[in-house]
N, C-alpha and C. Protein backbone atom coordinates (compact mmCIF):
# COMPACT_ATOMS: atom_id res chain seq x y z
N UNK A 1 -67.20 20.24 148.56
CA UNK A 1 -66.71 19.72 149.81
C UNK A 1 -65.33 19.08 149.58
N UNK A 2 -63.99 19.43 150.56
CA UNK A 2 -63.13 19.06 150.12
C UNK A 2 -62.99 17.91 150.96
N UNK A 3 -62.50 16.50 150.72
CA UNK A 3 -61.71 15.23 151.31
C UNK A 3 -61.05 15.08 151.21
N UNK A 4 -60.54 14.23 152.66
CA UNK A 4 -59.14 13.79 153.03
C UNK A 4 -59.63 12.42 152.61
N UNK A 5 -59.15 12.05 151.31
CA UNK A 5 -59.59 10.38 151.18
C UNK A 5 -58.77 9.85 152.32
N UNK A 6 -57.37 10.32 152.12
CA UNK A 6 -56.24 9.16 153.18
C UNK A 6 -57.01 9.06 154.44
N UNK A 7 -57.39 10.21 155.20
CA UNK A 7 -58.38 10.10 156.59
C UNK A 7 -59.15 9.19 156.65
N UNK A 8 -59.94 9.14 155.30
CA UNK A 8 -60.92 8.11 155.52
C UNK A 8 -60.28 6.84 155.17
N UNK A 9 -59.49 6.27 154.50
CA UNK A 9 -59.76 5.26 154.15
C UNK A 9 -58.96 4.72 155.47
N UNK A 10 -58.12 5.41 156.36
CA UNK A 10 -57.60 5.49 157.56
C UNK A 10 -58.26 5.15 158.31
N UNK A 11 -59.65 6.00 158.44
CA UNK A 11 -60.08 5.49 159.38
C UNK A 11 -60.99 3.76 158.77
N UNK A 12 -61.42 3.35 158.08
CA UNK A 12 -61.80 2.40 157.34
C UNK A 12 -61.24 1.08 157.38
N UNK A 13 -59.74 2.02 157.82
CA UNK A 13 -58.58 0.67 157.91
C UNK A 13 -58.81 0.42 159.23
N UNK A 14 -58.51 1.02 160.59
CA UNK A 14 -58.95 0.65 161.66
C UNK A 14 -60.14 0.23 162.43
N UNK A 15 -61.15 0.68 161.33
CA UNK A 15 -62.56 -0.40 161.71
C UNK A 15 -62.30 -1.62 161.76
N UNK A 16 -61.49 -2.35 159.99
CA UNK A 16 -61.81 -3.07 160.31
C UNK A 16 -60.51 -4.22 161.13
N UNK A 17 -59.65 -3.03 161.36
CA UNK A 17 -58.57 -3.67 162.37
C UNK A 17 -59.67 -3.89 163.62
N UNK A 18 -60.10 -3.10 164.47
CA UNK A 18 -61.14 -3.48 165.36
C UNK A 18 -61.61 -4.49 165.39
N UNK A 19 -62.61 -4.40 164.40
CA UNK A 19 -63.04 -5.86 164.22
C UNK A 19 -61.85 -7.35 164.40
N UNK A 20 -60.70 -7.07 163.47
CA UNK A 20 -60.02 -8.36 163.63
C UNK A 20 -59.60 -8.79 165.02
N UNK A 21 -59.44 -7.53 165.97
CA UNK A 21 -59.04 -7.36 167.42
C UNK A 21 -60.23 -8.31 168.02
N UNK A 22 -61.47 -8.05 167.54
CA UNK A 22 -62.54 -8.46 168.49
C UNK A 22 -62.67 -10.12 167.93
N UNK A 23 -61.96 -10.80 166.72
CA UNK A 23 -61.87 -11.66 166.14
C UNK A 23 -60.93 -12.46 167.29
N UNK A 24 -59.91 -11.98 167.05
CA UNK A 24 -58.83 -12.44 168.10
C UNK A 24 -59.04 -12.62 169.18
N UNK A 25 -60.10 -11.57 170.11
CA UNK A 25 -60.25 -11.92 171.50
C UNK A 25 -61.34 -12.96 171.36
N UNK A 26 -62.01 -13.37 170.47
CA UNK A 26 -63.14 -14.07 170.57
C UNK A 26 -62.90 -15.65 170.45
N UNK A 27 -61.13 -15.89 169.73
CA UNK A 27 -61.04 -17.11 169.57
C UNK A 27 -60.03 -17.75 170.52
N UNK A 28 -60.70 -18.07 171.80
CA UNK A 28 -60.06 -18.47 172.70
C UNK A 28 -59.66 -19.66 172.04
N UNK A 29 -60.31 -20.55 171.52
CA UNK A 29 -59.81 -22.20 170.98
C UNK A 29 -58.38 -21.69 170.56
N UNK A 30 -58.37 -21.27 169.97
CA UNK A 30 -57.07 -21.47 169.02
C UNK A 30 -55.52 -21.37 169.98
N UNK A 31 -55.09 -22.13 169.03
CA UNK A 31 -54.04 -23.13 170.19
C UNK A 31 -52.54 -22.76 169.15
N UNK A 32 -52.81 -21.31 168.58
CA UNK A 32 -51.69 -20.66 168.08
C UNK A 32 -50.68 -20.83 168.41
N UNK A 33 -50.66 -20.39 169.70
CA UNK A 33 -49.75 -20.23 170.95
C UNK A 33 -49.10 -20.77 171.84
N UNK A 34 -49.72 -22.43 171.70
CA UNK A 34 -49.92 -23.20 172.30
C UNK A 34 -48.39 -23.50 173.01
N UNK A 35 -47.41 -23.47 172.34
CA UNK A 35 -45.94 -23.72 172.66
C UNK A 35 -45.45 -23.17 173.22
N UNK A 36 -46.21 -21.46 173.34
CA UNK A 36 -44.79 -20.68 173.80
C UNK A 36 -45.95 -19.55 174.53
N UNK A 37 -45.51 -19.46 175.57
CA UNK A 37 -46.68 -19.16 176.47
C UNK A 37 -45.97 -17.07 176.62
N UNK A 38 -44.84 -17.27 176.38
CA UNK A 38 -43.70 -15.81 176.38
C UNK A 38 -44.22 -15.10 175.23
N UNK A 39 -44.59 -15.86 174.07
CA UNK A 39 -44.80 -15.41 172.68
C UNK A 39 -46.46 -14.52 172.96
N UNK A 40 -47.18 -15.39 173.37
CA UNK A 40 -48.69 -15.25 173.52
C UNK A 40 -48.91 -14.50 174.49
N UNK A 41 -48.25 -14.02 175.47
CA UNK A 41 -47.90 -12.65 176.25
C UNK A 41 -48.31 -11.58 175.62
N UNK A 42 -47.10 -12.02 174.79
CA UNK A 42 -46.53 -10.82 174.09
C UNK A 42 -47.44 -10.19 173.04
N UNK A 43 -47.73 -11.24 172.22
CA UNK A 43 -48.63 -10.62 171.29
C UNK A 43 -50.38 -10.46 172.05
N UNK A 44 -50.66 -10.58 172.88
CA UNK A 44 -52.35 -10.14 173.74
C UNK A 44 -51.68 -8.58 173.99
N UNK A 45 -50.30 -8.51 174.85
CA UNK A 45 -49.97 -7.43 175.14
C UNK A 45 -50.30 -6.11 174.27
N UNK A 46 -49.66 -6.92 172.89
CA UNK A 46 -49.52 -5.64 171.85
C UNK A 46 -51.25 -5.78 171.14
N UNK A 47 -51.56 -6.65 171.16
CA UNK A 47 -52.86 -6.10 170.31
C UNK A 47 -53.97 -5.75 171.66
N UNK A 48 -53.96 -5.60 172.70
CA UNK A 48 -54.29 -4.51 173.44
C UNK A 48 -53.95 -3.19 173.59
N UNK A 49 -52.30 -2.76 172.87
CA UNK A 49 -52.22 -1.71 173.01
C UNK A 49 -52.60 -0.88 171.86
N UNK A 50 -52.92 -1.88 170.56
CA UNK A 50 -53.51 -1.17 169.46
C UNK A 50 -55.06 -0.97 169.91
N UNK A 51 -55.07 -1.96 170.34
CA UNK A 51 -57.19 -1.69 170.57
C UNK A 51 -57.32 -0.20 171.07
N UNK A 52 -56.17 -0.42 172.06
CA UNK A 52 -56.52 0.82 173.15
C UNK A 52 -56.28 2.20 171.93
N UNK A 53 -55.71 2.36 171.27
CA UNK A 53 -54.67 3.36 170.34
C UNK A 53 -55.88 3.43 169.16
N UNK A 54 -57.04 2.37 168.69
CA UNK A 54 -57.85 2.78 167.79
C UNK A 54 -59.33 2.80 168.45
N UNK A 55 -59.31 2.69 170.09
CA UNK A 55 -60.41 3.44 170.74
C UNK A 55 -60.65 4.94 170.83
N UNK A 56 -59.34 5.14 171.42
CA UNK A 56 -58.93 6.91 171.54
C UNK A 56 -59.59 7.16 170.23
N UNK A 57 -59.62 6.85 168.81
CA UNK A 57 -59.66 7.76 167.45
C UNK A 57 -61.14 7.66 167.22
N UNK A 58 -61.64 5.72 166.83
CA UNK A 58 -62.84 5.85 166.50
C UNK A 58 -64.20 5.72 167.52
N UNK A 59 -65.19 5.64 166.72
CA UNK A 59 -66.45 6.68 167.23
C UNK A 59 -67.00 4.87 167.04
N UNK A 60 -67.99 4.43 168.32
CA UNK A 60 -68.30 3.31 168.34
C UNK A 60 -69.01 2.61 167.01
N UNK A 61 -69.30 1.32 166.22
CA UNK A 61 -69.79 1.14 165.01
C UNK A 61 -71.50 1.51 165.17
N UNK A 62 -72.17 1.93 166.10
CA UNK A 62 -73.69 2.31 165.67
C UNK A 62 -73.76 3.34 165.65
N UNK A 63 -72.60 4.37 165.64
CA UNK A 63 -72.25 6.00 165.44
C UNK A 63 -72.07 5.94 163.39
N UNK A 64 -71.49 5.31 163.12
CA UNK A 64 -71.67 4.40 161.42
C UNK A 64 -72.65 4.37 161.23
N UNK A 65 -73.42 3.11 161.67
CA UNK A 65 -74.45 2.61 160.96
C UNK A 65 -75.43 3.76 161.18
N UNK A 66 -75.60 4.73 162.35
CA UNK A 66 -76.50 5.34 162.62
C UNK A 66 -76.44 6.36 161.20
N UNK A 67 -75.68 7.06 161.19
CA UNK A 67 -74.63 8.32 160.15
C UNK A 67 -74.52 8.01 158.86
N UNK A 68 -75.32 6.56 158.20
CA UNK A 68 -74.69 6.32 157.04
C UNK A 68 -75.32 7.35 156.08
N UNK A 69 -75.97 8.21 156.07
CA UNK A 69 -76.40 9.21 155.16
C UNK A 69 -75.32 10.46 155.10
N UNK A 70 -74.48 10.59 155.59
CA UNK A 70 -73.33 11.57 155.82
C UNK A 70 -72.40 10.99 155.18
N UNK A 71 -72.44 11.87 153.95
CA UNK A 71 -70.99 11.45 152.55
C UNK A 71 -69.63 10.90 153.46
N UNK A 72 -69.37 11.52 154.05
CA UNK A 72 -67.70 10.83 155.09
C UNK A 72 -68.21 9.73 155.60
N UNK A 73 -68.94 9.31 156.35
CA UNK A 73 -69.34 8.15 156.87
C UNK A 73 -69.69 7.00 155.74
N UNK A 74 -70.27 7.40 154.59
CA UNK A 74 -70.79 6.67 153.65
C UNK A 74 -69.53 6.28 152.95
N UNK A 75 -68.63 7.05 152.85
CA UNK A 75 -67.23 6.63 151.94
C UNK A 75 -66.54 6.09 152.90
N UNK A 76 -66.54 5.74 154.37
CA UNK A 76 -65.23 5.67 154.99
C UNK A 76 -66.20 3.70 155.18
N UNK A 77 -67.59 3.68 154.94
CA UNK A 77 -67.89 2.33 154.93
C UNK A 77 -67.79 2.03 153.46
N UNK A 78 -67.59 2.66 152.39
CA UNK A 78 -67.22 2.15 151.32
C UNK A 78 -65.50 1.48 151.38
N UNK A 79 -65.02 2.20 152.09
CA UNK A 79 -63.82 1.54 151.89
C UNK A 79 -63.66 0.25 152.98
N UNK A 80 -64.32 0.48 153.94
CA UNK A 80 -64.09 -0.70 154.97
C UNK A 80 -64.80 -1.75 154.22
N UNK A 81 -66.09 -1.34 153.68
CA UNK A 81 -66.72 -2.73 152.82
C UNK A 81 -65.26 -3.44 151.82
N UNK A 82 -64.50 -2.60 150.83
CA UNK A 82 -63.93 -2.98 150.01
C UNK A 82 -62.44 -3.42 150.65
N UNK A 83 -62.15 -3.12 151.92
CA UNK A 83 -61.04 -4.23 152.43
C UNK A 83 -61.52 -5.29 152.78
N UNK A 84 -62.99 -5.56 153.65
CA UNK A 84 -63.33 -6.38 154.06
C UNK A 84 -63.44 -7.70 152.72
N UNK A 85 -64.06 -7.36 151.86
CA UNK A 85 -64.31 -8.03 150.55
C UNK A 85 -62.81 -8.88 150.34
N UNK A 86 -61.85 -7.88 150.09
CA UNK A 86 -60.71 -8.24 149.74
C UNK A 86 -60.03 -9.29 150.77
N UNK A 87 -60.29 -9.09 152.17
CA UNK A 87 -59.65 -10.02 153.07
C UNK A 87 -60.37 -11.53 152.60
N UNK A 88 -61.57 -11.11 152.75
CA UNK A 88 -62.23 -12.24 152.51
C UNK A 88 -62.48 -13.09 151.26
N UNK A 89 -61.86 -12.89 150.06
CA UNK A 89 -61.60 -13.24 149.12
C UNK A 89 -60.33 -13.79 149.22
N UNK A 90 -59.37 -13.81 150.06
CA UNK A 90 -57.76 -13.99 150.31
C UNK A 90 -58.66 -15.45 151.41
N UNK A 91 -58.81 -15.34 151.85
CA UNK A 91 -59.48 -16.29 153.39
C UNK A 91 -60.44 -17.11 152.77
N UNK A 92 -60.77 -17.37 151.34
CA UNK A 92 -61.84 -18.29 150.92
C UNK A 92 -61.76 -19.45 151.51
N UNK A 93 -62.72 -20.54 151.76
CA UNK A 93 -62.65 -21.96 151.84
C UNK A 93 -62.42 -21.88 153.39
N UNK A 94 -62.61 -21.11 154.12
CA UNK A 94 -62.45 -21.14 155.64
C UNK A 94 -60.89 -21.34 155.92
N UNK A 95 -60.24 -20.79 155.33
CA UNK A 95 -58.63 -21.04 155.62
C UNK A 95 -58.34 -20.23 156.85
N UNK A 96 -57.14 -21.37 157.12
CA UNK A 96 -56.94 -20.84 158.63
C UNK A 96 -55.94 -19.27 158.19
N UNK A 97 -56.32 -18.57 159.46
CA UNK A 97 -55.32 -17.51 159.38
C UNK A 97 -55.15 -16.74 160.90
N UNK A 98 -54.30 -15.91 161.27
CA UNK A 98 -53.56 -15.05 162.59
C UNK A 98 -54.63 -13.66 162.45
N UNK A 99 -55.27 -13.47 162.66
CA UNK A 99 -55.69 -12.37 163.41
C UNK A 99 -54.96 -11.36 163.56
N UNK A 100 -53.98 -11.43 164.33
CA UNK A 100 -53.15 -10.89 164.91
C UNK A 100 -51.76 -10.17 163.92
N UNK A 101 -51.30 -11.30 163.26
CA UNK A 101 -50.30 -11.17 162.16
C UNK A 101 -50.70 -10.33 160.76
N UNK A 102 -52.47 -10.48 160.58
CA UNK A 102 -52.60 -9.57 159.62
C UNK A 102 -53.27 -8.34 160.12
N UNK A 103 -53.73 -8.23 161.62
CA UNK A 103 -53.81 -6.75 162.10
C UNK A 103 -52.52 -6.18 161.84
N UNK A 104 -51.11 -6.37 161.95
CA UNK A 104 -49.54 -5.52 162.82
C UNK A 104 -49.71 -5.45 161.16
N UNK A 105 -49.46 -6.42 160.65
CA UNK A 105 -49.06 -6.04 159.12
C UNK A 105 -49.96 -5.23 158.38
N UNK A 106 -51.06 -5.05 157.93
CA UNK A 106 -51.76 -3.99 157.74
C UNK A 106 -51.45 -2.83 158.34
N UNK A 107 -51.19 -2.99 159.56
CA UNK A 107 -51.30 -1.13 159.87
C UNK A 107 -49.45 -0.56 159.34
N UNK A 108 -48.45 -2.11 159.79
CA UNK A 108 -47.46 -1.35 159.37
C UNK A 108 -47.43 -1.14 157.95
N UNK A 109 -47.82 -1.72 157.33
CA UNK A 109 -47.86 -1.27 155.92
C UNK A 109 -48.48 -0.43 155.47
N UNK A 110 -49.73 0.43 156.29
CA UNK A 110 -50.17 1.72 155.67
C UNK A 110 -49.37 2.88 156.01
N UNK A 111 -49.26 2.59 157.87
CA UNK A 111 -48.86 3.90 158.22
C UNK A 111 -47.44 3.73 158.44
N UNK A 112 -46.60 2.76 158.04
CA UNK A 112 -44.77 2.78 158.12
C UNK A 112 -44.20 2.92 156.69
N UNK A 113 -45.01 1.87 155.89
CA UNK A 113 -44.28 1.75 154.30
C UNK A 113 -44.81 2.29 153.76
N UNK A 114 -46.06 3.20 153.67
CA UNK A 114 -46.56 3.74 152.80
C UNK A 114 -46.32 5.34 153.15
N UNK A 115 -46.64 5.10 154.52
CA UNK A 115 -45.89 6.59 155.28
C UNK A 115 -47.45 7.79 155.56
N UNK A 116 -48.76 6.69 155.55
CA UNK A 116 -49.82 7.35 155.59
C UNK A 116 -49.83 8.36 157.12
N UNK A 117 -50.98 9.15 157.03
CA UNK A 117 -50.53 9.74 158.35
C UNK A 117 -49.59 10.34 159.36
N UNK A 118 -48.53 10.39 158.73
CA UNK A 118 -47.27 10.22 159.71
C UNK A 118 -47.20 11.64 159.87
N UNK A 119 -47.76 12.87 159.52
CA UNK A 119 -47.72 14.33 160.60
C UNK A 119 -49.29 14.32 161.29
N UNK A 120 -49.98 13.29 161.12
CA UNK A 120 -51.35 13.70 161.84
C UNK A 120 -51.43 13.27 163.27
N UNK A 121 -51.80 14.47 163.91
CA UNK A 121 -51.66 13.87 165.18
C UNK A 121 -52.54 13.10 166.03
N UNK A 122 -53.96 12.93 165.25
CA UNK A 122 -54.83 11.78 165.19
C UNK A 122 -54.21 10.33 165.06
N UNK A 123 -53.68 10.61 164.44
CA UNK A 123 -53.28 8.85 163.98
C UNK A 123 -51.38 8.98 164.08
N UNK A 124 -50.94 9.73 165.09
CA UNK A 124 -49.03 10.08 165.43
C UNK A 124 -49.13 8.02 165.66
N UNK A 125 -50.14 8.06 167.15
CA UNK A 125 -49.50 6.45 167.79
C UNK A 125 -49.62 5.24 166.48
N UNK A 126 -50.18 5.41 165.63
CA UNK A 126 -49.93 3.91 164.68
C UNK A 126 -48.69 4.30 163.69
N UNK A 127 -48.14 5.50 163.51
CA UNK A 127 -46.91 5.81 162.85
C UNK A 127 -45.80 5.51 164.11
N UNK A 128 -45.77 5.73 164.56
CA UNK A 128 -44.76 5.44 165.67
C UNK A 128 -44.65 4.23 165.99
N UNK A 129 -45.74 3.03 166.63
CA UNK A 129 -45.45 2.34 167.08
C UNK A 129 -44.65 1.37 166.39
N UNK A 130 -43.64 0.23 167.74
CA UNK A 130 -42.74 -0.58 167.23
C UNK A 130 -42.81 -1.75 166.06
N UNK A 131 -43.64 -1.57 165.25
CA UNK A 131 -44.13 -2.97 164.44
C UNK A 131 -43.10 -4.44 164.28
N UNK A 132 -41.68 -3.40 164.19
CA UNK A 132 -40.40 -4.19 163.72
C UNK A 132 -40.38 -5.36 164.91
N UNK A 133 -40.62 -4.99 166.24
CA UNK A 133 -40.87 -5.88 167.58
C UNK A 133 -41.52 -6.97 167.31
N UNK A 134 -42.70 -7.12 166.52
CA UNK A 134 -43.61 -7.95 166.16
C UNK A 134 -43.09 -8.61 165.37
N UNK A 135 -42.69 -8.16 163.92
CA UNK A 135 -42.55 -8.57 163.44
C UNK A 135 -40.93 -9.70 163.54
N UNK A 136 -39.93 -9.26 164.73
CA UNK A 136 -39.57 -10.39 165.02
C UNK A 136 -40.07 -11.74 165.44
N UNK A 137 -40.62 -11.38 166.42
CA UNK A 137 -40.91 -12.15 167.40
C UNK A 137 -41.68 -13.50 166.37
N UNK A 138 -42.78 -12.39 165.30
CA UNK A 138 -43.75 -13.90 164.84
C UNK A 138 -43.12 -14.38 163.25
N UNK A 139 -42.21 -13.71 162.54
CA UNK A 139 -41.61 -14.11 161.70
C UNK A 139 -40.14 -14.63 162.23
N UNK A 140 -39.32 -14.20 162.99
CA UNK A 140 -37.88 -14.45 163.22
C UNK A 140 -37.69 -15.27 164.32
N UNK A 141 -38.59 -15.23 165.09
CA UNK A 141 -38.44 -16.03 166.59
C UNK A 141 -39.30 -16.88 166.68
N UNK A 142 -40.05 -17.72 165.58
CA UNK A 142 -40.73 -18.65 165.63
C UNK A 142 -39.62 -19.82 165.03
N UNK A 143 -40.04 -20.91 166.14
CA UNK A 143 -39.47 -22.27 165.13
C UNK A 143 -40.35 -23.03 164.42
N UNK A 144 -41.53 -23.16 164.71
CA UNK A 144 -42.86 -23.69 164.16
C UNK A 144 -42.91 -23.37 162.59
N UNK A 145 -42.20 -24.04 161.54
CA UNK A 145 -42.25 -23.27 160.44
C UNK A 145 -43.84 -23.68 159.62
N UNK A 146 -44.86 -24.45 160.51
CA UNK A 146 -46.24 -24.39 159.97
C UNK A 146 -46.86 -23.06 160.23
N UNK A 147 -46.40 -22.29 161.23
CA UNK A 147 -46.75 -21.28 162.01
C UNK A 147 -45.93 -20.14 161.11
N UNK A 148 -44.87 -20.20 160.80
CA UNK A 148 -44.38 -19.55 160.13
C UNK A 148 -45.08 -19.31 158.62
N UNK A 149 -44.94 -19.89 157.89
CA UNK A 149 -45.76 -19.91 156.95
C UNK A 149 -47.25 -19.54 156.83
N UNK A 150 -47.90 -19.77 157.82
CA UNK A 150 -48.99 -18.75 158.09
C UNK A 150 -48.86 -17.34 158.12
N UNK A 151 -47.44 -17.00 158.96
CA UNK A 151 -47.19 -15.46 159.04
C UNK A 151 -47.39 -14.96 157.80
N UNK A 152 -46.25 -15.32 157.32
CA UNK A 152 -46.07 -14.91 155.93
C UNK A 152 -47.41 -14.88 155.15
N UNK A 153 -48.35 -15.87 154.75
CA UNK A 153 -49.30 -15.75 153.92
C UNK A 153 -50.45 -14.74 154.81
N UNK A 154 -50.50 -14.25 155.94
CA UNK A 154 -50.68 -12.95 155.92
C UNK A 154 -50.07 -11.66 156.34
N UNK A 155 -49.08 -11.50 155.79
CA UNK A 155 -48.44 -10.86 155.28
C UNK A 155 -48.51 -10.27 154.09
N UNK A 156 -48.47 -11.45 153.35
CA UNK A 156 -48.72 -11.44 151.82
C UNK A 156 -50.46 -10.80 151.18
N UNK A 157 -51.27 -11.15 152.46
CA UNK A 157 -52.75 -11.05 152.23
C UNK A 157 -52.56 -9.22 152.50
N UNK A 158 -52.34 -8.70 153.68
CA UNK A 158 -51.80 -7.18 154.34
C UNK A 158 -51.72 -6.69 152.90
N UNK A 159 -50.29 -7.37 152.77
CA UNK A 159 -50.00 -6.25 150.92
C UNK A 159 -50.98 -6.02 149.93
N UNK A 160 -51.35 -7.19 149.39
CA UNK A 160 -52.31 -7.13 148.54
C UNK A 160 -53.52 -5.87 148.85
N UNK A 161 -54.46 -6.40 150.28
CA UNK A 161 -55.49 -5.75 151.03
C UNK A 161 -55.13 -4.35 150.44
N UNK A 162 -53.77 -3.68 151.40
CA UNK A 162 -53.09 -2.22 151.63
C UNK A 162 -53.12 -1.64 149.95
N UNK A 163 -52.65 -2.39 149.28
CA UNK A 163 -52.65 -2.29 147.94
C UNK A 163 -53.50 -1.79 146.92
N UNK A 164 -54.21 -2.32 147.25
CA UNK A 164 -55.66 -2.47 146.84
C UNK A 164 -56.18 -1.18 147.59
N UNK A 165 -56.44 -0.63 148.82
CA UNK A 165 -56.62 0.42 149.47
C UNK A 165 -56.26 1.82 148.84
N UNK A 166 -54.62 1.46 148.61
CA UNK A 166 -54.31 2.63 148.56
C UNK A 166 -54.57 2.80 147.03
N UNK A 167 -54.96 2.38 146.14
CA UNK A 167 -55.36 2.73 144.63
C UNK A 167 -57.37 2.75 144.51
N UNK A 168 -57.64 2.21 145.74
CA UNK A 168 -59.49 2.65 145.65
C UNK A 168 -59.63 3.88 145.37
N UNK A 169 -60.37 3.96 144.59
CA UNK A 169 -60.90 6.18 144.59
C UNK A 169 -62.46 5.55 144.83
N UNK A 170 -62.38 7.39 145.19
CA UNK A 170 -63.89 7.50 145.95
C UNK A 170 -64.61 7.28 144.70
């Protein structure tokens, strides 16, 4: 049987972007945003338009859990297990972190800097989209440099994660 590891671990990566999406919508408390009401627009805006962009692709999570006896399904939760691990080893001690800042950065770093995907036309919209937009707005157009410094340390978490991804073998 031949594999597309990149497919899978592709798709693996947007599970558990999903998930962080459903993280984000779930934490109304957080008072991220609290300053800049233009900023927090902006970024609900864009991580709705990824939700919407990794609905179109994946297949709901009890289509997974149901399937886990099917080698592709079984490897594409091996790799989502082994980012998840990795995020969460970066996030020890309940440290605070953006949701949001390490969804954009993860995906731009698989599918912009690494250049994953970029003729598939499954996954064209996460090669295309504007990341650089984002990444003003929450690194360059913040004055909050407590907030800032959060960016960055996930940022820094993205690389590592992506890193780590792209050297897993099946």
């Amino acid at each position: 049987m031949v594999v597309n590891v990149i497919s899978l671990k592709t798709e693996a990566l947007l599970l558990f972007c999903r998930d962080l999406i459903t993280t984000y919508n779930q934490n109304e408390t957080e008072t991220i945003f609290k300053d800049d009401e233009n900023l927090a627009k902006f970024i609900e805006k864009n991580v709705k338009d990824i939700e919407k962009g990794i609905s179109a692709i994946l297949q709901p999570n009890e289509y997974y859990i149901r399937n886990m006896r099917v080698s592709r399904i079984r490897l594409i939760v091996k790799f989502y297990n082994q980012i998840n691990k990795s995020v969460s080893k970066h996030l020890q001690n309940n440290a605070r972190f953006n949701p949001s800042m390490l969804l954009f950065s993860m995906l731009l770093l698989w599918f912009k800097e690494l250049g994953y995907e970029y003729n598939s036309k499954e996954f064209i919209f996460f090669s295309i989209y504007p990341y650089t937009e984002i990444y003003d707005m929450l690194l360059l157009g913040i004055k909050d440099t407590e907030y800032k410094r959060l960016n960055i340390s996930m940022l820094q978490i993205a690389e590592d994660v992506i890193n780590e991804l792209n050297l897993e073998k099946i």
